[in-house]
Every structure is written in structure tokens, then in C-alpha cells.
Protein backbone atom coordinates (compact mmCIF):
# COMPACT_ATOMS: atom_id res chain seq x y z
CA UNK A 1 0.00 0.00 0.00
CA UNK A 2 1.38 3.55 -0.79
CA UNK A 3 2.22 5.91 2.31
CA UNK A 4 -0.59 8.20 3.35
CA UNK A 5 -0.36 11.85 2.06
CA UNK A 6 -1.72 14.67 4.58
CA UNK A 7 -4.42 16.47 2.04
CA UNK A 8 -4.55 19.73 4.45
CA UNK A 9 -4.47 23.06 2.67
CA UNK A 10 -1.22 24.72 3.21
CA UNK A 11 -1.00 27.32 6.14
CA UNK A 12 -0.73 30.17 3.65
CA UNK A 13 -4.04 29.92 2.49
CA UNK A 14 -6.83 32.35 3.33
CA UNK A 15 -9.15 29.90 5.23
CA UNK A 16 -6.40 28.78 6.74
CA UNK A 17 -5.15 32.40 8.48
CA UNK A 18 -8.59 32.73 9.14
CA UNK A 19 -9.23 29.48 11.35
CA UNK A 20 -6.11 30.45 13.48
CA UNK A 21 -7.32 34.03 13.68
CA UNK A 22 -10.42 33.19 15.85
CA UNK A 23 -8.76 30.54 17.95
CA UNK A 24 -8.96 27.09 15.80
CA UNK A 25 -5.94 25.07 15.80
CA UNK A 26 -7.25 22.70 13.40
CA UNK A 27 -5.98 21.80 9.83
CA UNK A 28 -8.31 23.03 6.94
CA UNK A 29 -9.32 20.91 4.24
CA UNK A 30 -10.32 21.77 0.99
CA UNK A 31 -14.11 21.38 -0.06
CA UNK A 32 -15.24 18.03 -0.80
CA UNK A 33 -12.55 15.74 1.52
CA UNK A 34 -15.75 15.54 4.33
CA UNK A 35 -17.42 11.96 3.43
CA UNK A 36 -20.99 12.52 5.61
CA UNK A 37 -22.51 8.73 6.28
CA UNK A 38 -25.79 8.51 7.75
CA UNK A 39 -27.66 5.66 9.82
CA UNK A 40 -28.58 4.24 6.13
CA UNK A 41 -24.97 4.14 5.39
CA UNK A 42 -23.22 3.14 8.21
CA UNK A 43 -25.79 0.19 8.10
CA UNK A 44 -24.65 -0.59 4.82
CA UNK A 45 -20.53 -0.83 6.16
CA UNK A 46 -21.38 -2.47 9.47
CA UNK A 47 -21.02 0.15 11.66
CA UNK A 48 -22.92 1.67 14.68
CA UNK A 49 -22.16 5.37 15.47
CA UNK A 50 -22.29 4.14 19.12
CA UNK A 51 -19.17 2.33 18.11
CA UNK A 52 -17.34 5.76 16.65
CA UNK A 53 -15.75 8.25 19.30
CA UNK A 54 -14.88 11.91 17.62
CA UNK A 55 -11.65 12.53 16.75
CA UNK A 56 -10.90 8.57 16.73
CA UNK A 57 -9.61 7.39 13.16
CA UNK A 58 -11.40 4.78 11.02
CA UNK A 59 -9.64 3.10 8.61
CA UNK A 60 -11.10 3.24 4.76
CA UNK A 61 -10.77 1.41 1.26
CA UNK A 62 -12.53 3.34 -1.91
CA UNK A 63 -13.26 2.62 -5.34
CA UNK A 64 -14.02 5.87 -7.31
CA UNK A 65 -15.54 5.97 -10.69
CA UNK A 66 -13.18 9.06 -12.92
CA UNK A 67 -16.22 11.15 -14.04
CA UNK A 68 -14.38 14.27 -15.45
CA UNK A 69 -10.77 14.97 -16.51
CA UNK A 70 -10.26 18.18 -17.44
CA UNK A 71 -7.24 20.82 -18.44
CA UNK A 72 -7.63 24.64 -18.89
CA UNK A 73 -5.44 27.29 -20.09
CA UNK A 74 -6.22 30.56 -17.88
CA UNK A 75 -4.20 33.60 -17.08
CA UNK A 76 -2.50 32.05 -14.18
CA UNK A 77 -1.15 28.97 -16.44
CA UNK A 78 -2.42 25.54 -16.88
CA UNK A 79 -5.33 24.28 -14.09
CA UNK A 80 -6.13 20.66 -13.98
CA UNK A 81 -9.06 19.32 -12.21
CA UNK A 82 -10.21 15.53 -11.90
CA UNK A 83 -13.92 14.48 -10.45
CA UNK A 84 -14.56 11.32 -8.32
CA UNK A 85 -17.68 9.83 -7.74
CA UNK A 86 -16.99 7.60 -5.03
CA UNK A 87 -18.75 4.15 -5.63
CA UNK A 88 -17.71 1.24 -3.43
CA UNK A 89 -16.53 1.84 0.06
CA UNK A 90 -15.82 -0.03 2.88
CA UNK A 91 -14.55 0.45 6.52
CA UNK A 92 -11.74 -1.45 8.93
CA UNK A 93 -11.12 -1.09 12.33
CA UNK A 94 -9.84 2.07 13.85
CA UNK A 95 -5.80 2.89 13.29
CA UNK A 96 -5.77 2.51 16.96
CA UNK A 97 -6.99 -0.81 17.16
CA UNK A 98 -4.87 -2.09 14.15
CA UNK A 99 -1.88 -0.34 15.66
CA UNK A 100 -2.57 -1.92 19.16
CA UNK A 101 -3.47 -5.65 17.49
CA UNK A 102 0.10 -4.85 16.11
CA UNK A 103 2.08 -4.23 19.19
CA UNK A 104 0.95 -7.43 20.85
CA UNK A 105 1.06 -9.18 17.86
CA UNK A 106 5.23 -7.62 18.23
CA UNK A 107 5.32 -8.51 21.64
CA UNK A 108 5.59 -12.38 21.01
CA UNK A 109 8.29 -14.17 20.27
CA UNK A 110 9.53 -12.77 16.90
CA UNK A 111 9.54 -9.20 18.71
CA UNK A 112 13.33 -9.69 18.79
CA UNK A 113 13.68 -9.09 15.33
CA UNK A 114 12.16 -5.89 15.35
CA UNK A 115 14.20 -4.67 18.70
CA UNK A 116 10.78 -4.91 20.98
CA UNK A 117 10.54 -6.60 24.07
């Protein structure tokens, strides 16, 4: 699997000066990054929202359909865009589990090899 790649907007940007103006710490992200799954969907992946804490991670998988590729020439130089329709999805554990099932799974009697005890 290819290494995750933070998608926040760089702390030049506007929105971003503006979050830390009036007190928010948090990274901005730009416009349609924010997946929004309802009781229907969550249903659908096996999930409970009882089961989700905020600010916890959840691990996902995607398929995306390409529904626009597209190029301009402007004043400011070339601008390319691409559109995703997301189609399939599905849902793991949380990082923290995996990461924890993975330190006691390091713990045993190979965790010599990787210089844990």
C-alpha cells in the first residue's frame, strides 16, 4: 500500500489564516474531503455510530468511478481538475486498534527481530 499523504491546505491559504485568527488550531481541508454517512450508510458498512468516538480514526478502502478529466489554459497557467464519484466503500477497524493488534502481535516471540521486548 502507498504511504498516506496529509491532504490539508497549506497554512498560507486564506481559510487557513482565518481558522487560526479566531482561535482554531485545526488543519483546513479543501471542499469536498468531508465523506458525511448517515444511519442508512453506516448500516450498509457495518457500523454503529455508538461504536465511533470523535476525533478517533477509522480506517477506509474506496473505489471511485473518474467522471471528469479536465485541463484549462487561464491567465494564471495551466489548471487541472479531476472528479470522483466515489462508488464502493468499505470500513476497517480504527488505526488505533490495528496499531494496538500490532504491538501485541510484536510482543511475542519474533519481537526480537524488530528490537521490541
Amino acid at each position: 500500500m502507498k504511504t498516506m499523504t496529509s491532504m490539508a491546505s497549506p497554512a498560507e491559504d486564506t481559510v487557513q489564516e482565518v481558522m487560526s485568527d479566531i482561535g482554531q488550531d485545526k488543519p483546513c481541508y479543501p471542499y469536498g474531503l468531508c465523506l458525511r454517512l448517515t444511519d442508512r450508510e453506516l448500516i450498509k458498512l457495518g457500523l454503529s455510530a455508538s461504536d465511533l468516538v470523535t476525533g478517533g480514526s477509522l480506517h477506509i478502502h474506496g473505489m471511485a468511478r473518474i467522471t471528469s478529466v479536465s485541463t484549462n489554459d487561464g491567465a494564471m497557467g495551466k489548471n487541472s481538475s479531476v472528479e470522483l464519484q466515489i462508488e464502493e466503500l468499505c470500513c476497517g477497524e480504527s488505526e488505533d486498534e490495528e496499531n494496538e493488534e500490532a504491538e501485541t502481535a510484536m510482543s511475542g516471540p519474533m519481537s526480537r527481530l524488530y528490537g521490541k521486548n
